[in-house]
PDB file of N, CA and C in Angstrom:
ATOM      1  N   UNK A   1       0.846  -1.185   0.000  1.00  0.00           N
ATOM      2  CA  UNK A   1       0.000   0.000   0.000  1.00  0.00           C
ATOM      3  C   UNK A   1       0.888   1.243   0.000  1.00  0.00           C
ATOM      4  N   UNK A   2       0.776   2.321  -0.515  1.00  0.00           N
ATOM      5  CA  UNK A   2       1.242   3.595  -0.526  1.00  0.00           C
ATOM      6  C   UNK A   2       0.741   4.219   0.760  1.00  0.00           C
ATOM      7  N   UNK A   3       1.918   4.622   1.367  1.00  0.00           N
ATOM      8  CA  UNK A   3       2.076   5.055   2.388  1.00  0.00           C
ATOM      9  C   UNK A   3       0.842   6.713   2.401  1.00  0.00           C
ATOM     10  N   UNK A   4       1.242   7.666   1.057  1.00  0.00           N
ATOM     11  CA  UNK A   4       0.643   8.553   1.042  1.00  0.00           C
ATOM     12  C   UNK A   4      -1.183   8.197   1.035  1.00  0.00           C
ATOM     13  N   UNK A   5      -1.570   7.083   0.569  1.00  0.00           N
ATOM     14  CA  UNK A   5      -2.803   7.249   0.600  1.00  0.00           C
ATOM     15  C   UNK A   5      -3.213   6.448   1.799  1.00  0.00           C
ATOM     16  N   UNK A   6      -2.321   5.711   2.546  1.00  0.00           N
ATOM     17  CA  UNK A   6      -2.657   5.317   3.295  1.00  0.00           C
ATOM     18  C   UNK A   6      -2.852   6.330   4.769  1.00  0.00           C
ATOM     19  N   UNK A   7      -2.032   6.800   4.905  1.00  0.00           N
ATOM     20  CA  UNK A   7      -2.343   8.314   5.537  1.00  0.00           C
ATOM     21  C   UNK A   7      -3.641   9.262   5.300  1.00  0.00           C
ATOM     22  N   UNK A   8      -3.703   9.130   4.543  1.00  0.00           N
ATOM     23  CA  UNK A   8      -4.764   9.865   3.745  1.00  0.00           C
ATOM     24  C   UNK A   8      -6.366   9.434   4.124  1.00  0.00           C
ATOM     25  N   UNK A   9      -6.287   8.144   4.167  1.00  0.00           N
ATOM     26  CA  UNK A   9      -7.552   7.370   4.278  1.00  0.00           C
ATOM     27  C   UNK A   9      -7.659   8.047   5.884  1.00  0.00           C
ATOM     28  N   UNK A  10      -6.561   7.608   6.593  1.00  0.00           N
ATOM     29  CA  UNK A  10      -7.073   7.772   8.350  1.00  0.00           C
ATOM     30  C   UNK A  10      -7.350   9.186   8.234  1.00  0.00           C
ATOM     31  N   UNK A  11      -6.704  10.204   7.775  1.00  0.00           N
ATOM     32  CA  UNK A  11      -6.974  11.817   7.643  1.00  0.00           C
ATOM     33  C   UNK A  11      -8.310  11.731   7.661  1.00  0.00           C
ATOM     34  N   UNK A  12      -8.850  10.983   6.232  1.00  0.00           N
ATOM     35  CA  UNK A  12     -10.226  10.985   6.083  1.00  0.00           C
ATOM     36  C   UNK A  12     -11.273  10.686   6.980  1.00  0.00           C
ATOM     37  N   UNK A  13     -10.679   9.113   7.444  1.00  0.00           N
ATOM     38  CA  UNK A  13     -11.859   8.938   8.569  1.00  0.00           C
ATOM     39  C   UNK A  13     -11.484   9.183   9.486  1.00  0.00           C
ATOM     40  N   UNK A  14     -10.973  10.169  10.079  1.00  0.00           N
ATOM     41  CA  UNK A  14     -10.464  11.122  11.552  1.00  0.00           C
ATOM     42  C   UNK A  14     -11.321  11.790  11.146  1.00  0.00           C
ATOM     43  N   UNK A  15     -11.197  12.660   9.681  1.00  0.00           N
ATOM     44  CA  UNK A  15     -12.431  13.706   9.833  1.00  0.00           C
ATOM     45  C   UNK A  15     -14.087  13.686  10.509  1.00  0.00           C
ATOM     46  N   UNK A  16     -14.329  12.491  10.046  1.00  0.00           N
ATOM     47  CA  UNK A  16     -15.986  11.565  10.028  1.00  0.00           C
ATOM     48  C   UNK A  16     -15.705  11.085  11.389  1.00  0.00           C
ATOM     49  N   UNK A  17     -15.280  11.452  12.293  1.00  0.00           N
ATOM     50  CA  UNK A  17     -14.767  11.152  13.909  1.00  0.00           C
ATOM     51  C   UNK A  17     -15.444  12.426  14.700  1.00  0.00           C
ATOM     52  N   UNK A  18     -17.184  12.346  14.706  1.00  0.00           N
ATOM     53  CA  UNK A  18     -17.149  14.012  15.506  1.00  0.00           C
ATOM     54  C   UNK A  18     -16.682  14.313  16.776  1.00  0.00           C
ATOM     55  N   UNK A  19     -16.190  13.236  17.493  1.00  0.00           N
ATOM     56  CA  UNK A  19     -16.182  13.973  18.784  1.00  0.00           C
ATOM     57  C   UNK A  19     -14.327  13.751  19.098  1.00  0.00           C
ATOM     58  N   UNK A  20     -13.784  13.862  19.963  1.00  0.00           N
ATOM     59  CA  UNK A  20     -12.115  13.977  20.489  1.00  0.00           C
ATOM     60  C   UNK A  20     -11.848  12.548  20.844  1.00  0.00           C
ATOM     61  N   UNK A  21     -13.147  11.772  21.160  1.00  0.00           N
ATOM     62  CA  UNK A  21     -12.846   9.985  21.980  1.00  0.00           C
ATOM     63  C   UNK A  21     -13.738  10.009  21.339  1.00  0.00           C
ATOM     64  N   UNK A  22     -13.593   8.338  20.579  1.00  0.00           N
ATOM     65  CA  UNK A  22     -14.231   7.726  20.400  1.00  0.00           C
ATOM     66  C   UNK A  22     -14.497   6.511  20.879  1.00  0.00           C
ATOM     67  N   UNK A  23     -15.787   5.455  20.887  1.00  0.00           N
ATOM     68  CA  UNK A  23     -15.640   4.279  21.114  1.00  0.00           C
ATOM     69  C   UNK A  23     -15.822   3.234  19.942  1.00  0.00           C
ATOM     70  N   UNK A  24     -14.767   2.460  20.129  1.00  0.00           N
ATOM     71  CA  UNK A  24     -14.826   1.441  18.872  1.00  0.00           C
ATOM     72  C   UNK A  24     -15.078   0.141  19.526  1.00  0.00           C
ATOM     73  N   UNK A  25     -15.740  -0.638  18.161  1.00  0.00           N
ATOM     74  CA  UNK A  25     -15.747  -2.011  18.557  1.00  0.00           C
ATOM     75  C   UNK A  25     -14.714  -3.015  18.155  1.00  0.00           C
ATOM     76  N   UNK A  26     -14.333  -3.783  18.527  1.00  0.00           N
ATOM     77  CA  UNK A  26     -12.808  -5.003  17.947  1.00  0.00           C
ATOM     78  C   UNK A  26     -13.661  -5.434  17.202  1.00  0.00           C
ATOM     79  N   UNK A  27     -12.447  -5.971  16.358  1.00  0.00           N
ATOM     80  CA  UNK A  27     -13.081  -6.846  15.424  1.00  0.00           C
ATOM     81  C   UNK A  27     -11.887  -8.360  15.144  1.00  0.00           C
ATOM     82  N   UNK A  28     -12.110  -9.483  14.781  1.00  0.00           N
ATOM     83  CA  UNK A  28     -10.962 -10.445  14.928  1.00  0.00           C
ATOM     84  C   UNK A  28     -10.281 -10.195  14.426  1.00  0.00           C
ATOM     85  N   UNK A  29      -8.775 -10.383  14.533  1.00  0.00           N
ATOM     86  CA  UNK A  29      -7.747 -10.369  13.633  1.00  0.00           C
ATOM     87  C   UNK A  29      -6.788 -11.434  13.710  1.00  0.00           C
ATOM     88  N   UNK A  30      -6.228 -11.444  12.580  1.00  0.00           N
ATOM     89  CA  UNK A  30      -4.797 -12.785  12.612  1.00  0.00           C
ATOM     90  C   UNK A  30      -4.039 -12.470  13.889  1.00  0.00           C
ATOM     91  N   UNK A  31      -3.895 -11.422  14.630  1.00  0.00           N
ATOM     92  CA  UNK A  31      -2.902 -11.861  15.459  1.00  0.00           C
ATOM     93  C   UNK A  31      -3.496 -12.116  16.535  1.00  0.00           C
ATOM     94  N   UNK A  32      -4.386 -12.481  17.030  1.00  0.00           N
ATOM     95  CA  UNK A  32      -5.226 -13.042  18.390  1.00  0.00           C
ATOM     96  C   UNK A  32      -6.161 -11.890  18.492  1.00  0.00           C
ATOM     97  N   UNK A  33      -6.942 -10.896  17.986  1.00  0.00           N
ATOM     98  CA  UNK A  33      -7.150 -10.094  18.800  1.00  0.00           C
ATOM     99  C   UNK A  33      -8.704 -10.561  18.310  1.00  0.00           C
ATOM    100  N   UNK A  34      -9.986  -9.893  19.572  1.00  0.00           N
ATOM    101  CA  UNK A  34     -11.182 -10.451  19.777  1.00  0.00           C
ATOM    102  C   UNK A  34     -12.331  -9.635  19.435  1.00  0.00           C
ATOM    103  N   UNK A  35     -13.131 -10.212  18.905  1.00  0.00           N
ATOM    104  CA  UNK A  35     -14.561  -9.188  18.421  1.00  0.00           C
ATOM    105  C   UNK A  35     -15.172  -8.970  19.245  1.00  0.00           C
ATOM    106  N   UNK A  36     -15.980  -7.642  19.237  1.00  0.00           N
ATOM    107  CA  UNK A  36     -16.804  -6.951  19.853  1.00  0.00           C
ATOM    108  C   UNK A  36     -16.581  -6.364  21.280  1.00  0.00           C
ATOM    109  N   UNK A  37     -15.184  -6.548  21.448  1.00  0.00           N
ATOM    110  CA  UNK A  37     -15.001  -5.349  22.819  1.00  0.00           C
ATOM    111  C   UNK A  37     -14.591  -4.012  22.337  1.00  0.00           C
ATOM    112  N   UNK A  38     -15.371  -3.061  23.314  1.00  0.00           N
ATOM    113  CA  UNK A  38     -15.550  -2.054  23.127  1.00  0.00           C
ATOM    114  C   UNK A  38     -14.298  -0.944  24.048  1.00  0.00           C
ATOM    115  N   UNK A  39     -14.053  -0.215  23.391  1.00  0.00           N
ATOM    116  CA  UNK A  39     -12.396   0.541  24.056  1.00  0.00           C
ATOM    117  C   UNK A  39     -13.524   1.917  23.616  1.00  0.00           C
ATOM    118  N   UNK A  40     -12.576   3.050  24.382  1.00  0.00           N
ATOM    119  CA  UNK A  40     -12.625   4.279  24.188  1.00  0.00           C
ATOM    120  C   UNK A  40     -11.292   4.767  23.601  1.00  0.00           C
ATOM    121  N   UNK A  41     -10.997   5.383  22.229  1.00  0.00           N
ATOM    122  CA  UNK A  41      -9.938   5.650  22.308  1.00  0.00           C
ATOM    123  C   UNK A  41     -10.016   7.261  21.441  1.00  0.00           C
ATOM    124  N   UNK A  42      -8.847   7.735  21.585  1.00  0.00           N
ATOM    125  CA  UNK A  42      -8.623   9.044  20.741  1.00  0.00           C
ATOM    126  C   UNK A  42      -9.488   8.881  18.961  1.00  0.00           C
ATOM    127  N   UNK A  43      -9.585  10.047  19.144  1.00  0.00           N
ATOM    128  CA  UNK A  43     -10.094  10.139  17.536  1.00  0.00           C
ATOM    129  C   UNK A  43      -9.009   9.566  16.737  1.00  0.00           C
ATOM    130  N   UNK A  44      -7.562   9.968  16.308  1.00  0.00           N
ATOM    131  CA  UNK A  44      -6.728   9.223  15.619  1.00  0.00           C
ATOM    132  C   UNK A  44      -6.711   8.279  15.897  1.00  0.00           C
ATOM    133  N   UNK A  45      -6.438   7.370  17.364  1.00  0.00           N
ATOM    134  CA  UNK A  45      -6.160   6.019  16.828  1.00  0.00           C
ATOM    135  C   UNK A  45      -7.449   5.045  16.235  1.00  0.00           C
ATOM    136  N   UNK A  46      -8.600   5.903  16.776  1.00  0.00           N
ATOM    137  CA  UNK A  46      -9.824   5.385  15.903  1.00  0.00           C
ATOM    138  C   UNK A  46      -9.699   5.233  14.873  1.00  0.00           C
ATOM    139  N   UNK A  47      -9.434   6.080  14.318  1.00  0.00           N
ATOM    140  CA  UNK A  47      -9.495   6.299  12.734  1.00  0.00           C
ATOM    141  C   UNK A  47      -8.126   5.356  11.955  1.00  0.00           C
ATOM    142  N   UNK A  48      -7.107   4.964  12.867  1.00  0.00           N
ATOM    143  CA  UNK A  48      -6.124   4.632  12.265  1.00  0.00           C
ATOM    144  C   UNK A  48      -6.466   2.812  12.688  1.00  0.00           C
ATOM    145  N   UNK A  49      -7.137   2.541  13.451  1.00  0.00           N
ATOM    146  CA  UNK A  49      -7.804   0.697  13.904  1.00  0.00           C
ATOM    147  C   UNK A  49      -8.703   0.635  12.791  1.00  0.00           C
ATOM    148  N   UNK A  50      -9.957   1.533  12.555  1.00  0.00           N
ATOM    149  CA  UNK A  50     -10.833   1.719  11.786  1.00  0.00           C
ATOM    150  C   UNK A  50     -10.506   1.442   9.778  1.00  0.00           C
ATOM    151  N   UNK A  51      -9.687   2.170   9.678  1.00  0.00           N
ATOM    152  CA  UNK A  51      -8.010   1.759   8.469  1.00  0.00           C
ATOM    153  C   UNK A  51      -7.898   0.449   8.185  1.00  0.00           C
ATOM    154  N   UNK A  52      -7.533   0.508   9.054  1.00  0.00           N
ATOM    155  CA  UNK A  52      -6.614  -0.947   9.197  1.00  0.00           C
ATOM    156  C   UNK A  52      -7.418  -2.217   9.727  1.00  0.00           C
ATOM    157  N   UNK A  53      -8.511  -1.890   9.708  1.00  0.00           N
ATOM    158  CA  UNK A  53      -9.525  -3.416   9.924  1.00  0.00           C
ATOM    159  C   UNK A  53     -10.282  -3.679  11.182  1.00  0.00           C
ATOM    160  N   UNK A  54      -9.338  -3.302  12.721  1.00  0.00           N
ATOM    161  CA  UNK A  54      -9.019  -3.815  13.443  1.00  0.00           C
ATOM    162  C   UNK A  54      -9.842  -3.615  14.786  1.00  0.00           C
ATOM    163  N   UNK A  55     -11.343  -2.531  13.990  1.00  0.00           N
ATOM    164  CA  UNK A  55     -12.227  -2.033  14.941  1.00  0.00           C
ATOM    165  C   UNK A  55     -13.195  -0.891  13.491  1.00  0.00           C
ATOM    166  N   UNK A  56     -14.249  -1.042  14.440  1.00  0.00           N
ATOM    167  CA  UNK A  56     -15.293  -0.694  13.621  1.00  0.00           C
ATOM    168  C   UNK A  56     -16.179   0.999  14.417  1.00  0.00           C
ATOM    169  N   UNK A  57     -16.100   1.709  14.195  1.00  0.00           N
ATOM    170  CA  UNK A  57     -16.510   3.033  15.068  1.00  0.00           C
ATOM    171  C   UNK A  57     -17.888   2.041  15.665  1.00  0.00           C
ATOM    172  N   UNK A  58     -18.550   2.255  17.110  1.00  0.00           N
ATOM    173  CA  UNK A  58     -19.329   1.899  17.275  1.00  0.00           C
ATOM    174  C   UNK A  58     -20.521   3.050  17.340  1.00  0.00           C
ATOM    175  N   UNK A  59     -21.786   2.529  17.537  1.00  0.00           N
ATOM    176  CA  UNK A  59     -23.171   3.154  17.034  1.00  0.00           C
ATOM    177  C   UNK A  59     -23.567   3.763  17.870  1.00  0.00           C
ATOM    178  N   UNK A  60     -24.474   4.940  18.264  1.00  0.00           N
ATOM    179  CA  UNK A  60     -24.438   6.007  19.631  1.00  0.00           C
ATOM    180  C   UNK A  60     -24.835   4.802  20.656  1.00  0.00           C
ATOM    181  N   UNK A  61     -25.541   4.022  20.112  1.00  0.00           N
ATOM    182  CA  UNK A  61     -26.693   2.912  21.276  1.00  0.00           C
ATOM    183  C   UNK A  61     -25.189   2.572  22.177  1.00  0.00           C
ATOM    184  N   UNK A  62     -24.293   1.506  21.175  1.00  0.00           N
ATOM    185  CA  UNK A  62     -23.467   0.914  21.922  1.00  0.00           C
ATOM    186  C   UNK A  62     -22.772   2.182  22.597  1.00  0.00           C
ATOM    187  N   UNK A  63     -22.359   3.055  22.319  1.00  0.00           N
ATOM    188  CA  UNK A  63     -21.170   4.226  22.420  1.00  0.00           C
ATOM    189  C   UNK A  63     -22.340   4.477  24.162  1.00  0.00           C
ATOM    190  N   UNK A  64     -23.068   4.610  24.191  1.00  0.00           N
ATOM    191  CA  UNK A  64     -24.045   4.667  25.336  1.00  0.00           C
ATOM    192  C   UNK A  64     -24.273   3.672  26.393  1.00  0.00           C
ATOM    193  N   UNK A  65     -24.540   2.673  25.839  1.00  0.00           N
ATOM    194  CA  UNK A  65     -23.772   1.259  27.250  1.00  0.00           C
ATOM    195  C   UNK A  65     -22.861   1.386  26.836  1.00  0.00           C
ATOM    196  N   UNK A  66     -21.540   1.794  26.624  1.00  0.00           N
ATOM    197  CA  UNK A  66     -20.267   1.391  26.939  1.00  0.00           C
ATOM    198  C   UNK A  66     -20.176   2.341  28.109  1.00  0.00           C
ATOM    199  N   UNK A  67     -20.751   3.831  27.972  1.00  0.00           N
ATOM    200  CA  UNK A  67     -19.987   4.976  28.823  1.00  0.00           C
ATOM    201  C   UNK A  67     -21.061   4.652  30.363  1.00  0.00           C
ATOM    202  N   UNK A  68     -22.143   4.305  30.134  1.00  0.00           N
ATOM    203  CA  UNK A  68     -23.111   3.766  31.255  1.00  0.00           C
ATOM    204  C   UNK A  68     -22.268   2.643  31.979  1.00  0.00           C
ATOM    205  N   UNK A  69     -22.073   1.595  31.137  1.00  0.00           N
ATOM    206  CA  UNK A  69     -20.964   0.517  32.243  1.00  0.00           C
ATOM    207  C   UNK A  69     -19.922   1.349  32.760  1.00  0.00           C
ATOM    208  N   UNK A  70     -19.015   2.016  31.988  1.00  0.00           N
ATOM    209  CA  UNK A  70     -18.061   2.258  32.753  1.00  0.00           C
ATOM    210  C   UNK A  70     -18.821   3.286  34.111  1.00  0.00           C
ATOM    211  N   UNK A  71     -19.334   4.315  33.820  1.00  0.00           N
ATOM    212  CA  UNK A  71     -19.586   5.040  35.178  1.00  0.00           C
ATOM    213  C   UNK A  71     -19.896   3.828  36.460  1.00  0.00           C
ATOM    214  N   UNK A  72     -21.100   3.322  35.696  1.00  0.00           N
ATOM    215  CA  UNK A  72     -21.070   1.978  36.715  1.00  0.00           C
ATOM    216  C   UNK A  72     -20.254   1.403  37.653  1.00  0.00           C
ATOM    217  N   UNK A  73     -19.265   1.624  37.046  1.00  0.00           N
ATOM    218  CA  UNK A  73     -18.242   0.845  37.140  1.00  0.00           C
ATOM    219  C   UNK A  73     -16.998   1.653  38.138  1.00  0.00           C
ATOM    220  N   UNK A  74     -17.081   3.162  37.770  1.00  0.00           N
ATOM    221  CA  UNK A  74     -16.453   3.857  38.629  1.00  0.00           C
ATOM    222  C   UNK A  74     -16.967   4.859  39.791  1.00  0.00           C
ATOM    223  N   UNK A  75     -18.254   3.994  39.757  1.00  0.00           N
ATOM    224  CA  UNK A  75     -18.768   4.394  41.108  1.00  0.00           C
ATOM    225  C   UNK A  75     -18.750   3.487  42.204  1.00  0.00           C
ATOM    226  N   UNK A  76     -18.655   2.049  41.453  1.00  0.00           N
ATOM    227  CA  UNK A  76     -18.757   0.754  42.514  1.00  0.00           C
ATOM    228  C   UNK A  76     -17.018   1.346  42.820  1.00  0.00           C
ATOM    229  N   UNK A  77     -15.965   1.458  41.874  1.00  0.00           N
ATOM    230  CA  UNK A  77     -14.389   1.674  42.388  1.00  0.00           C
ATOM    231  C   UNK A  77     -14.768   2.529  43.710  1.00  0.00           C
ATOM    232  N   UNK A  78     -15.340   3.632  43.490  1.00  0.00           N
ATOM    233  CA  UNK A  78     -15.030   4.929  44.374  1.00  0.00           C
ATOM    234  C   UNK A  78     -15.761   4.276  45.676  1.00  0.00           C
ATOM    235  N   UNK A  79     -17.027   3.606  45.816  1.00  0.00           N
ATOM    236  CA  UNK A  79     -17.955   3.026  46.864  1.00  0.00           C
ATOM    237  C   UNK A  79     -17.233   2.092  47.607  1.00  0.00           C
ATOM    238  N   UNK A  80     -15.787   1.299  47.027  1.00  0.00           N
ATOM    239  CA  UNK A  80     -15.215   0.421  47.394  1.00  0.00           C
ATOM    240  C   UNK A  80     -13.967   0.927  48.390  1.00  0.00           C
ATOM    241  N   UNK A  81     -13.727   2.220  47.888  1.00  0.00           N
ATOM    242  CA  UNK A  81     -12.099   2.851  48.414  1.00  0.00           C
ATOM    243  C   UNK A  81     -13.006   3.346  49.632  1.00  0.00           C
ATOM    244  N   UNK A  82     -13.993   3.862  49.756  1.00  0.00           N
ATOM    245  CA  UNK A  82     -14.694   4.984  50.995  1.00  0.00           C
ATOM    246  C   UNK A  82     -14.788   3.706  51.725  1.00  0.00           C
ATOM    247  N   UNK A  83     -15.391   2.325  51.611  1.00  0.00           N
ATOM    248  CA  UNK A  83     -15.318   1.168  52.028  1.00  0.00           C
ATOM    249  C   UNK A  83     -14.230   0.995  52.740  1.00  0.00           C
ATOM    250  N   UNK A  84     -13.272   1.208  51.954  1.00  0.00           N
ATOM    251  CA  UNK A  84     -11.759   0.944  52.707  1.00  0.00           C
ATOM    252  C   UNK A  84     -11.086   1.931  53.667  1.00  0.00           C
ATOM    253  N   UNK A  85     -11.537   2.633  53.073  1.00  0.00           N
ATOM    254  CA  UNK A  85     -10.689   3.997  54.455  1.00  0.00           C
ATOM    255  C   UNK A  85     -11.945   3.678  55.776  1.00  0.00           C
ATOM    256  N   UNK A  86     -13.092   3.422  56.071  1.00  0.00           N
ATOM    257  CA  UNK A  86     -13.741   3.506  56.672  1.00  0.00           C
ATOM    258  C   UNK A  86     -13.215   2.398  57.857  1.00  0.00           C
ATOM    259  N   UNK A  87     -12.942   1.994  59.093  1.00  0.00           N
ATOM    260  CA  UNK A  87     -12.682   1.017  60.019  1.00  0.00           C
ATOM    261  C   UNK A  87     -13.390   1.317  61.242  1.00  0.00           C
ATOM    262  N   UNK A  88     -13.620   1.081  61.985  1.00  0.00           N
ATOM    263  CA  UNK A  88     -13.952   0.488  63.165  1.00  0.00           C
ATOM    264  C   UNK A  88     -13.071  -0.161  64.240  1.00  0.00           C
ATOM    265  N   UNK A  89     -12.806   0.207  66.023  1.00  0.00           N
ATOM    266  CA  UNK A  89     -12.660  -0.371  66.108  1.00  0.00           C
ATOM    267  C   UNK A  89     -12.737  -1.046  67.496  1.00  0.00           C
ATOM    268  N   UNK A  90     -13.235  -2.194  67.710  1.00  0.00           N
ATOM    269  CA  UNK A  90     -13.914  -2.360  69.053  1.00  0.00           C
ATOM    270  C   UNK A  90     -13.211  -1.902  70.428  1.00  0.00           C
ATOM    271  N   UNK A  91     -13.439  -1.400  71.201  1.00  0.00           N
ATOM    272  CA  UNK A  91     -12.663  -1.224  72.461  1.00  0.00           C
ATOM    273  C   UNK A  91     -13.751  -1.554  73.748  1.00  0.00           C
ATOM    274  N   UNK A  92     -12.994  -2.560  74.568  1.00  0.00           N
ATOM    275  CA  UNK A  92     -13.574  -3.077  75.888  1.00  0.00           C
ATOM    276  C   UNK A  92     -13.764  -1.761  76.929  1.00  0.00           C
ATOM    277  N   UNK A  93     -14.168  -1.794  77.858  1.00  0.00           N
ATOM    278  CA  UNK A  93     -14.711  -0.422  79.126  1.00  0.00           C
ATOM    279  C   UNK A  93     -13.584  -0.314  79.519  1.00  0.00           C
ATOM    280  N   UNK A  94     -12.620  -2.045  80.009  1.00  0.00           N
ATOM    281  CA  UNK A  94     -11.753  -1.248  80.703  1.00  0.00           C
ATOM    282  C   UNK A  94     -10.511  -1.066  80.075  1.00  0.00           C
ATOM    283  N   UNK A  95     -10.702  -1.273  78.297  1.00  0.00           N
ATOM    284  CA  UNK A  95      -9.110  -0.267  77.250  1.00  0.00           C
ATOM    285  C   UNK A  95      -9.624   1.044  77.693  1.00  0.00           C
ATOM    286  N   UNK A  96     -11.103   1.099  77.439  1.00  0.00           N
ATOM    287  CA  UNK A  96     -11.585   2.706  77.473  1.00  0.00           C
ATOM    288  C   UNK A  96     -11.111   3.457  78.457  1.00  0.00           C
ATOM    289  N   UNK A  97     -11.129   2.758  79.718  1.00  0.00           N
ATOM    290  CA  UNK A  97     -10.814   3.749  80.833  1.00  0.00           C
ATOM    291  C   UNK A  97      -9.417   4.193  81.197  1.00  0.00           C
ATOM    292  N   UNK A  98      -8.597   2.796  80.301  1.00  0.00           N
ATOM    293  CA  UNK A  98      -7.163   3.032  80.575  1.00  0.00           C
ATOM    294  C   UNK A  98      -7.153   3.854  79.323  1.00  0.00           C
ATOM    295  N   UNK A  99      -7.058   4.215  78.244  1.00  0.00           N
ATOM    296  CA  UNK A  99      -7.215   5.145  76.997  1.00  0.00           C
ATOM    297  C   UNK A  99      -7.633   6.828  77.617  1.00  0.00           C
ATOM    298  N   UNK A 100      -8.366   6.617  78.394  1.00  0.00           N
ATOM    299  CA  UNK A 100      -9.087   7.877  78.665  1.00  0.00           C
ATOM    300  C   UNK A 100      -8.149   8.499  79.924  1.00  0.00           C
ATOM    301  N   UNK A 101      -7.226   7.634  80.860  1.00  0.00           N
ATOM    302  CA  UNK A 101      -6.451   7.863  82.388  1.00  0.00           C
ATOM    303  C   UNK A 101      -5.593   8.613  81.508  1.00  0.00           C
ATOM    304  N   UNK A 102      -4.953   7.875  80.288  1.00  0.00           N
ATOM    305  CA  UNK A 102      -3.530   8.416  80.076  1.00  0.00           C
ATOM    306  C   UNK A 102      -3.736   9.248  79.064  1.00  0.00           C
ATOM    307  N   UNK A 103      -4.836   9.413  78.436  1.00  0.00           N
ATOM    308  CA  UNK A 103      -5.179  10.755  77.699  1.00  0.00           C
ATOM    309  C   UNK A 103      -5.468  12.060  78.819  1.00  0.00           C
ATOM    310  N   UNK A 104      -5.711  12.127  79.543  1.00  0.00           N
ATOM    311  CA  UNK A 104      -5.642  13.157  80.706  1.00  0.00           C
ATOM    312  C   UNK A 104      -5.024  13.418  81.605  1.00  0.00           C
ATOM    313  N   UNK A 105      -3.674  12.413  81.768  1.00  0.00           N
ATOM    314  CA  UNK A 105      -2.748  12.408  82.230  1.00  0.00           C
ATOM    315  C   UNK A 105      -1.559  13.104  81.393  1.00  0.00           C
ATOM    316  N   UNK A 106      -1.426  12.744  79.894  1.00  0.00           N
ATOM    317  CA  UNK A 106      -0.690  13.586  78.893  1.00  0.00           C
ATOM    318  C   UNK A 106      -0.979  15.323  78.861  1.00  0.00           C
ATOM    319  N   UNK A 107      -2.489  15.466  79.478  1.00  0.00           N
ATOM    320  CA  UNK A 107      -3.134  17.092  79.135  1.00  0.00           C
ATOM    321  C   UNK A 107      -2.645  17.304  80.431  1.00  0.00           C
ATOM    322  N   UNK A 108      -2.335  16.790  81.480  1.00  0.00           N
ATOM    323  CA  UNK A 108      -1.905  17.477  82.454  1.00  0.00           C
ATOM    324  C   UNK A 108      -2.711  17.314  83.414  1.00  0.00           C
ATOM    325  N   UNK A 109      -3.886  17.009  83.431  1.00  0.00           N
ATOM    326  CA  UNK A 109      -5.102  17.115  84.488  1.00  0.00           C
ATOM    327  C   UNK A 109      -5.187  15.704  85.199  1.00  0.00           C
ATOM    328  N   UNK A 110      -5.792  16.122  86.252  1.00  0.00           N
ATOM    329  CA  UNK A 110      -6.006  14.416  86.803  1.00  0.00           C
ATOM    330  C   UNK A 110      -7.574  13.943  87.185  1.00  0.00           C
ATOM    331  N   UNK A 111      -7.567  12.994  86.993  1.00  0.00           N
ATOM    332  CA  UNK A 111      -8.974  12.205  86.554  1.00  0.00           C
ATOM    333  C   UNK A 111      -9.860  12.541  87.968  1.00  0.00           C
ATOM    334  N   UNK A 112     -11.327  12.699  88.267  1.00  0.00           N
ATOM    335  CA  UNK A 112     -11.718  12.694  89.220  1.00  0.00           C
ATOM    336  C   UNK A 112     -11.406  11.457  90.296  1.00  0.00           C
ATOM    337  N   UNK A 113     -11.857  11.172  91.423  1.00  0.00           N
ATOM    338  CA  UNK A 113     -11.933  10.114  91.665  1.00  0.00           C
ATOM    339  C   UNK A 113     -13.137   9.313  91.624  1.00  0.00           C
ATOM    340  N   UNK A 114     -13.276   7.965  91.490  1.00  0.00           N
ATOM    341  CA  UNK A 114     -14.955   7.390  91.149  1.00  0.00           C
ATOM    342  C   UNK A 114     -15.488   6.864  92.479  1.00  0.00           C
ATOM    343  N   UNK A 115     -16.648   7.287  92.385  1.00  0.00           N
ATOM    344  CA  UNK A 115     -16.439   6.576  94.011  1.00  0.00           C
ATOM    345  C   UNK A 115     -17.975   6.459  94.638  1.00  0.00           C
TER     346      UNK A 115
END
């Protein structure tokens, strides 16, 4: 293939690319690669997979569950990390009371007496 028109073609379908990301669909190829997963990628390399066989621009429907899963998807991430910073942690009456002697012993003050 000529390099110049081969350039040329992706120029072309970069143009027919309206937005900055696109989502494409795979399509099989000789070297292992698998149909119908869906990537988000730059307008050029769209246009340059799209070229070259190796993905097909996908249709607003799909382009719409793809960006719906992912949010999905990065809300369960974010629900999972707040999950994780979050702990607990049990303390018996009498850690509490020893926790609480030598926290008011550090401020300087001294504990009433209980009685």
């Amino acid at each position: 293939m000529d390099l110049r028109t081969y350039y040329q073609k992706i120029r072309d379908t970069e143009a027919g690319i309206p937005t900055q990301f696109a989502v494409v669909i795979s399509k099989t190829t000789d070297n292992g690669g698998k149909s119908g997963l869906p990537v988000e990628v730059t307008r050029e390399v769209a246009a340059k997979m799209m070229v070259e066989g190796s993905a097909a621009l996908a249709t607003p429907e799909q382009t719409a569950t793809f960006h719906a899963k992912q949010a999905a998807a990065n809300k369960a991430a974010k629900e999972a990390a707040v999950g994780e910073k979050l702990s607990v942690t049990v303390v018996s009456s009498d850690d509490l009371k020893k926790l609480t002697d030598d926290l008011t012993k550090l401020r300087g003050k001294s504990r009433p007496a209980e009685g």
